[in-house]
C-alpha atoms as a PDB file:
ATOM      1  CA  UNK A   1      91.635  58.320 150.039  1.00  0.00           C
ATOM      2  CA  UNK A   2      93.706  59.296 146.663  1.00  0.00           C
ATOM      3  CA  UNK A   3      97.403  60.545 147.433  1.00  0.00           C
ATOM      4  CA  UNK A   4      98.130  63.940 145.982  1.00  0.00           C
ATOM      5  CA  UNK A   5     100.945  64.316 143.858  1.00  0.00           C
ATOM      6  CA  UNK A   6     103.639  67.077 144.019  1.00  0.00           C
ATOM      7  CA  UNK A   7     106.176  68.382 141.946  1.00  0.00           C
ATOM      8  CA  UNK A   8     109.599  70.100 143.536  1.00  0.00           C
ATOM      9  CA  UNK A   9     109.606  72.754 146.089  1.00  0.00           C
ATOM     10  CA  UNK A  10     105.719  71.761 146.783  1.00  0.00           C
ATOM     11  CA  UNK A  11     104.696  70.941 150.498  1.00  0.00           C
ATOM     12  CA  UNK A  12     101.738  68.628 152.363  1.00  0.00           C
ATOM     13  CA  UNK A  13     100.699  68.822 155.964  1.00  0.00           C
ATOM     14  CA  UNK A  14     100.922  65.494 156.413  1.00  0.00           C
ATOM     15  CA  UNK A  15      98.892  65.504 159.360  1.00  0.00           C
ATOM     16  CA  UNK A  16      96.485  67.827 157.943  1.00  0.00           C
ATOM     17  CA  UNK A  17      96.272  65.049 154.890  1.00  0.00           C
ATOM     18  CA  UNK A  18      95.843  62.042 157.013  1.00  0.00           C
ATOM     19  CA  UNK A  19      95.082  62.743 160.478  1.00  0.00           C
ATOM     20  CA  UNK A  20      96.091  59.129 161.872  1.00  0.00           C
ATOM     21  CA  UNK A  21      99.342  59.314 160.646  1.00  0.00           C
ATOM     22  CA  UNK A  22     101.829  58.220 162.559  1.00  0.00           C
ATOM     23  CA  UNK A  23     103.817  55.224 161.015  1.00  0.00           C
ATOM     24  CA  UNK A  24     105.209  56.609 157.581  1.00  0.00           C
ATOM     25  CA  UNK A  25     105.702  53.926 155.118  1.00  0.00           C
ATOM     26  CA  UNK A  26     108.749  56.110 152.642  1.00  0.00           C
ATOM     27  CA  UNK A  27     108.467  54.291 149.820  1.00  0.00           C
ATOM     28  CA  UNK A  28     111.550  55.204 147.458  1.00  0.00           C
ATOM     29  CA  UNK A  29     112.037  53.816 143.376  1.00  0.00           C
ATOM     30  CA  UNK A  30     113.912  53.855 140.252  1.00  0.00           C
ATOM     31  CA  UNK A  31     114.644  52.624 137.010  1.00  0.00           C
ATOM     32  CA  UNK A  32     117.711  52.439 135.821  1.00  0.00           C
ATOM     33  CA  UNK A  33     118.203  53.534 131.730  1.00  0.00           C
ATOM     34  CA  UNK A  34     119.573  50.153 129.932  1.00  0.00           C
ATOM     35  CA  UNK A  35     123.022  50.657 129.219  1.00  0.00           C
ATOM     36  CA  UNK A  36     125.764  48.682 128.282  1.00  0.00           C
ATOM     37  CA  UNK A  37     127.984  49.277 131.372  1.00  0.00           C
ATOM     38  CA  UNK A  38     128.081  48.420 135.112  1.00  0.00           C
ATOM     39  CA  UNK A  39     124.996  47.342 136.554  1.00  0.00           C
ATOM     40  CA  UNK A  40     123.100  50.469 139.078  1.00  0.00           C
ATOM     41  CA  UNK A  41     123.051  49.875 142.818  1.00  0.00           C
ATOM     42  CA  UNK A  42     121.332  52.787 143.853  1.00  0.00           C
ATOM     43  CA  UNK A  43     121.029  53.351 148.363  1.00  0.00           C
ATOM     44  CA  UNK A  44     118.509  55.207 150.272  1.00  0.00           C
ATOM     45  CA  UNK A  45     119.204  56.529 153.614  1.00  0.00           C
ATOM     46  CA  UNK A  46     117.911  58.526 156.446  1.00  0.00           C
ATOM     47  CA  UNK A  47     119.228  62.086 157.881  1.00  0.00           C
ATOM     48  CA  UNK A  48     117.821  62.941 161.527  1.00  0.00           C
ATOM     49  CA  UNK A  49     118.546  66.617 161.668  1.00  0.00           C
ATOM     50  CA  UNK A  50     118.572  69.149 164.541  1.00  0.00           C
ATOM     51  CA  UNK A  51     117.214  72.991 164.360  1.00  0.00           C
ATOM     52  CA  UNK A  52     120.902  74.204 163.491  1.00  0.00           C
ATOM     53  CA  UNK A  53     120.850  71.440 160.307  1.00  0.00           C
ATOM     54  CA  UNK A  54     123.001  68.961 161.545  1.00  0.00           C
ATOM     55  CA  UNK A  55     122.888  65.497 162.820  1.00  0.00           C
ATOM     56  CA  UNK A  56     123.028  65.212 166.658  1.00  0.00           C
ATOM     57  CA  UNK A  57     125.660  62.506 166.369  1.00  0.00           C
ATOM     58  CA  UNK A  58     126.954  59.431 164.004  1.00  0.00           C
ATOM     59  CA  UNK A  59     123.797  57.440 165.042  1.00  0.00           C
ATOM     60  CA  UNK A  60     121.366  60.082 162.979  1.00  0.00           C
ATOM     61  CA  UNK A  61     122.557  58.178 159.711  1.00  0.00           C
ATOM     62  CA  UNK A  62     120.268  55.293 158.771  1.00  0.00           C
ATOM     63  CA  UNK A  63     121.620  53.453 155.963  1.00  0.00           C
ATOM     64  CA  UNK A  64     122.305  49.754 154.720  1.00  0.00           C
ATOM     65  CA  UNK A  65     124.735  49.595 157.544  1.00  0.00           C
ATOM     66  CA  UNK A  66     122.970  51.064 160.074  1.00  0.00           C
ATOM     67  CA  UNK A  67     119.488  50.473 159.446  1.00  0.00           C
ATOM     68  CA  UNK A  68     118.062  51.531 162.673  1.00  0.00           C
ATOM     69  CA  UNK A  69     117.937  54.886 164.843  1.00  0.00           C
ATOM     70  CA  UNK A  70     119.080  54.145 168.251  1.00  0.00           C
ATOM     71  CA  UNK A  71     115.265  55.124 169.547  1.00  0.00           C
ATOM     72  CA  UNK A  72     113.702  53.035 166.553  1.00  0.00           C
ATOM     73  CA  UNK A  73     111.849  55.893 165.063  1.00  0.00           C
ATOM     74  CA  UNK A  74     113.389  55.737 162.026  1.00  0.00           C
ATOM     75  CA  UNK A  75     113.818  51.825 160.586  1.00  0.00           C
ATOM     76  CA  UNK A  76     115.624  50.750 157.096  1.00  0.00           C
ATOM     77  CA  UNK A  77     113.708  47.877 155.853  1.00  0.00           C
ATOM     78  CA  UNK A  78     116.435  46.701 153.850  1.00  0.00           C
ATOM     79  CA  UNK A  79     119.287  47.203 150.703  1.00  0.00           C
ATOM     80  CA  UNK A  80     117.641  46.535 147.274  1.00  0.00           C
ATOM     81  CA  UNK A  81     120.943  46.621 144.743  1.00  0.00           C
ATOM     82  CA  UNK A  82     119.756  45.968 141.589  1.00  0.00           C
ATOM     83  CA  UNK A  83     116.492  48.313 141.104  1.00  0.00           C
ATOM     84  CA  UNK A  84     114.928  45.371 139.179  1.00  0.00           C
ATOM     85  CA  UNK A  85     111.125  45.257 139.604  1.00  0.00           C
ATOM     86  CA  UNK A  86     107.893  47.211 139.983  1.00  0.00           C
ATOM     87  CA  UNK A  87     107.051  48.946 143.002  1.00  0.00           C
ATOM     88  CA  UNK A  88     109.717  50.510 145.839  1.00  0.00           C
ATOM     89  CA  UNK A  89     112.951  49.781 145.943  1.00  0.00           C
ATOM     90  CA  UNK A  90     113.946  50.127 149.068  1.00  0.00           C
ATOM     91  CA  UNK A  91     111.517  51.585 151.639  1.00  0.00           C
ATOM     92  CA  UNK A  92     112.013  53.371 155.307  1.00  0.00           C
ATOM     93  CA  UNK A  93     109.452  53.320 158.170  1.00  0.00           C
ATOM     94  CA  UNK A  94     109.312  56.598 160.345  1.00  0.00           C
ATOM     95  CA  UNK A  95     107.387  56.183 163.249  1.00  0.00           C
ATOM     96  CA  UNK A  96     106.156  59.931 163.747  1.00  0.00           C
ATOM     97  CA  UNK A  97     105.443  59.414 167.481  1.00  0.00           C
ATOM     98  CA  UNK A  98     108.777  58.443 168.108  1.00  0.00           C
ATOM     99  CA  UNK A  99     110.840  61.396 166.968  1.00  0.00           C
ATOM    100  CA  UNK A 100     113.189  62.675 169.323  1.00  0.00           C
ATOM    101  CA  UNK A 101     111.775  66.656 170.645  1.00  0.00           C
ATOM    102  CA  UNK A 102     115.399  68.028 169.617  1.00  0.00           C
ATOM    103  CA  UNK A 103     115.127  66.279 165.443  1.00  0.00           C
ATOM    104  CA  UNK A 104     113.324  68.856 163.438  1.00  0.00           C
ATOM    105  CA  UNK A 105     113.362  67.387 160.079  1.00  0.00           C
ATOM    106  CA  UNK A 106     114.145  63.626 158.222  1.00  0.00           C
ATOM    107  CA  UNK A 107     116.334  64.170 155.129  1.00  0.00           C
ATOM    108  CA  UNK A 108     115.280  61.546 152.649  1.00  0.00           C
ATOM    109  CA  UNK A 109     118.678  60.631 150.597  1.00  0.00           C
ATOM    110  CA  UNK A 110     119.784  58.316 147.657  1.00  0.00           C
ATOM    111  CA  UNK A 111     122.935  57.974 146.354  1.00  0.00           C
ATOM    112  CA  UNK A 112     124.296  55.744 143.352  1.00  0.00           C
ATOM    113  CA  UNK A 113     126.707  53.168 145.099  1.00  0.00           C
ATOM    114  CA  UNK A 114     130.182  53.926 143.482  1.00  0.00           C
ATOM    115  CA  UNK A 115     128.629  56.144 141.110  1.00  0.00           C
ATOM    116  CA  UNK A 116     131.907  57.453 140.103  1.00  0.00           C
ATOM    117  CA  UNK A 117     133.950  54.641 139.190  1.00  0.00           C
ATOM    118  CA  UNK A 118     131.483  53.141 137.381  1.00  0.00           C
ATOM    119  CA  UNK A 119     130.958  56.536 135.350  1.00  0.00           C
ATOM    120  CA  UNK A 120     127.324  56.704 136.870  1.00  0.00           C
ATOM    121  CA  UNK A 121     124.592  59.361 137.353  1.00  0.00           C
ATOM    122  CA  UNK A 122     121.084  60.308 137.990  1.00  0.00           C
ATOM    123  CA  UNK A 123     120.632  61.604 133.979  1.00  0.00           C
ATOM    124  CA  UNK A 124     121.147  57.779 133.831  1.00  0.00           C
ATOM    125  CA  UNK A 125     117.911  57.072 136.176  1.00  0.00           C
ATOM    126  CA  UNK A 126     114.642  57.325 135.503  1.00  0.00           C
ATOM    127  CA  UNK A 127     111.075  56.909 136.799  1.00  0.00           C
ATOM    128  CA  UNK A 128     112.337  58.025 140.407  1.00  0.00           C
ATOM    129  CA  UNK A 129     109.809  59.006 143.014  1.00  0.00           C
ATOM    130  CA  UNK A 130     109.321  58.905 146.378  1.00  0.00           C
ATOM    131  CA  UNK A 131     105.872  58.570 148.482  1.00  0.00           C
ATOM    132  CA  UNK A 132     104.625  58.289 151.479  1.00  0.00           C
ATOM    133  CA  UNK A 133     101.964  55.468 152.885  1.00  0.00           C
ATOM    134  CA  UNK A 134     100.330  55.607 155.921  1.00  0.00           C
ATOM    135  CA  UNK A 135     101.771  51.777 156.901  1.00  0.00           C
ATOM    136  CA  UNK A 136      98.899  51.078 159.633  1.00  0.00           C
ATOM    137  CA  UNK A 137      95.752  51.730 156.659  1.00  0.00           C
ATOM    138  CA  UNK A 138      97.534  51.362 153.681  1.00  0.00           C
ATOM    139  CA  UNK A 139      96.838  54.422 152.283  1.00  0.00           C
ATOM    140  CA  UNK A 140      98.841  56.738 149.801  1.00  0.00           C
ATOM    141  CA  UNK A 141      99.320  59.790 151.542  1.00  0.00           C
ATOM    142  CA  UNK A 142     101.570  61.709 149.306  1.00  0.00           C
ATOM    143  CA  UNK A 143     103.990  61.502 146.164  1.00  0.00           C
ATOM    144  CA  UNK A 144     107.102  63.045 144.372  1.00  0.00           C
ATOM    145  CA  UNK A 145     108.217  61.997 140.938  1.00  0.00           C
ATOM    146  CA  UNK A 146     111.574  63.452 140.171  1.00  0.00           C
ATOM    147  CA  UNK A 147     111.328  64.324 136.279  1.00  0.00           C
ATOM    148  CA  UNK A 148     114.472  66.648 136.263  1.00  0.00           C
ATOM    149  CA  UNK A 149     117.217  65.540 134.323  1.00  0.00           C
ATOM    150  CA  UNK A 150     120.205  65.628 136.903  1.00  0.00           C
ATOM    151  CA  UNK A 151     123.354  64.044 134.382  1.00  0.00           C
ATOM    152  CA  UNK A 152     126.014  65.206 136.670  1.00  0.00           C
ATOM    153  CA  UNK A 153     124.796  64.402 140.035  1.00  0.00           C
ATOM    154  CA  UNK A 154     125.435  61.353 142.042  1.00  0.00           C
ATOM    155  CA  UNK A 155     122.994  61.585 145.043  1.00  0.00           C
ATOM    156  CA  UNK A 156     119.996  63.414 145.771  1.00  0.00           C
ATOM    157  CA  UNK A 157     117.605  64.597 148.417  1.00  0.00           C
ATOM    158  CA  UNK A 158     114.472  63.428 147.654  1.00  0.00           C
ATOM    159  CA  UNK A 159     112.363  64.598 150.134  1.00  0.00           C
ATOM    160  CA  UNK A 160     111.949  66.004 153.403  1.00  0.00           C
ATOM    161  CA  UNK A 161     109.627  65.330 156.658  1.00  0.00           C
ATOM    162  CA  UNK A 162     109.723  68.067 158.713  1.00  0.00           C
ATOM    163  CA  UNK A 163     108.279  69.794 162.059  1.00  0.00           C
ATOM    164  CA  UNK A 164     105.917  73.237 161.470  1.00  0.00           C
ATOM    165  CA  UNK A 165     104.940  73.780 165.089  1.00  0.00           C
ATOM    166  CA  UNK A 166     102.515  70.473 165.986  1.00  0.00           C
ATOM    167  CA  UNK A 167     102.254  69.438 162.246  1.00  0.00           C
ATOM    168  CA  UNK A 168     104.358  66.948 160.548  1.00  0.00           C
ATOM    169  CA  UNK A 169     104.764  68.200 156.774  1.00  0.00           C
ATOM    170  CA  UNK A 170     106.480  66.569 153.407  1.00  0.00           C
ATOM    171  CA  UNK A 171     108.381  68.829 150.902  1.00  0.00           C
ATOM    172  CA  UNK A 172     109.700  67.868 147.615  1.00  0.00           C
ATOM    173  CA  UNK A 173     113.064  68.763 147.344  1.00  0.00           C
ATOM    174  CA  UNK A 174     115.028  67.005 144.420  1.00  0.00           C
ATOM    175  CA  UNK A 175     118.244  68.822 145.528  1.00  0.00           C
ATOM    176  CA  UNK A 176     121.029  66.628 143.554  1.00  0.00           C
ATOM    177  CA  UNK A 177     124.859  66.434 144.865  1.00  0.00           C
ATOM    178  CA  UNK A 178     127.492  65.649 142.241  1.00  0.00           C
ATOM    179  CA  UNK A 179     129.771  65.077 145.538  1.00  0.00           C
ATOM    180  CA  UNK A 180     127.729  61.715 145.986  1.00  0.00           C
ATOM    181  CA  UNK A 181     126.551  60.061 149.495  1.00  0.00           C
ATOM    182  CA  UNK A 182     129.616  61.697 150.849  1.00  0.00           C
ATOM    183  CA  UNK A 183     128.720  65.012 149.828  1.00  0.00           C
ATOM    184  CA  UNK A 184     125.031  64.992 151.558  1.00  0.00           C
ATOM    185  CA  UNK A 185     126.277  63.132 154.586  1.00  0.00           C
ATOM    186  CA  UNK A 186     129.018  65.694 155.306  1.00  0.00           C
ATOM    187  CA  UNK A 187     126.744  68.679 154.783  1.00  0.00           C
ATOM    188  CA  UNK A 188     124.848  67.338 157.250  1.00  0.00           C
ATOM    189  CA  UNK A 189     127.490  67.039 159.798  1.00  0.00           C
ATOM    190  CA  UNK A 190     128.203  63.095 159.438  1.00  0.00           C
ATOM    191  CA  UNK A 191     131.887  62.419 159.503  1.00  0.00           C
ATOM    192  CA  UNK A 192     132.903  59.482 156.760  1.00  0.00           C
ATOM    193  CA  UNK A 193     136.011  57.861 156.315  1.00  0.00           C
END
């Protein structure tokens, strides 16, 4: 099985796509541009959000320092900070079959870690994409390649996995925030410090 590839705005039925889906492999990269500043330490992290678009509590937010959902459906495998390399940079398991009734969608986030005192960005970034493996075959199920050039934004929604009725279903959002991780998180309904 070949993965299809979307662009933004585009959606998959994931289960329509792979039928024994139900341990999603997110597997999340970038490169960033050679420059002659700071190195890039760039974060994903996980958004379990209700039908009203908002976390159920602090716990929804699965990041380097949380890297677990209380229910382990949603697992952080781990902070990558330098980007270097082929292949994902940081990659998060969702176990389908364990998503709470009341969570309608997983937001897909990465930021730029203190994008803006290092003077950082995503036009600064490139090769990002995000994709989606089923992790029990192996297979490519689905990818996004972000080719947008987003210079004054700081984090971005990649991606989405999301509820329609008894399907699960991927959309490619690229939404960028110039507000950073912070931004995202308290659109979302996280409360940061």
């Amino acid at each position: 099985m070949s993965s299809l590839t979307l662009t933004k705005g585009n959606n998959l039925s994931l289960t329509k796509a792979d039928p024994g889906l139900e341990r999603a492999l997110i597997g999340l990269g970038w490169d960033p541009r050679t420059t002659s500043g700071e190195a890039f330490d760039l974060d994903a992290s996980a958004l379990l959000v209700g039908a009203d678009g908002k976390v159920r509590s602090q716990d929804d937010f699965i990041f380097y320092n949380q890297l677990q959902a209380k229910d382990g459906s949603v697992v952080h495998l781990g902070d990558n900070r330098s980007g270097v390399g082929d292949g994902d940079d940081e990659q998060i398991l969702i176990d389908l079959s364990l998503i709470a009734a009341d969570v309608d969608r997983v937001v897909i986030v990465v930021s730029i870690d203190q994008a803006d005192a290092r003077g950082q960005n995503f036009g600064q970034i490139r090769g990002a994409y995000c994709r989606v493996l089923n992790q029990d075959t192996d297979q490519a199920v689905v990818r996004y390649d972000l080719s947008e050039d987003a210079a004054p934004e700081t984090s971005m929604i990649f991606a989405e996995i999301y509820r329609n009725r008894a399907e699960w279903k991927f959309r490619a959002v690229g939404q960028g925030y110039a507000t950073g991780l912070h931004g995202i998180a308290t659109d979302f309904g996280i409360s940061l410090d």
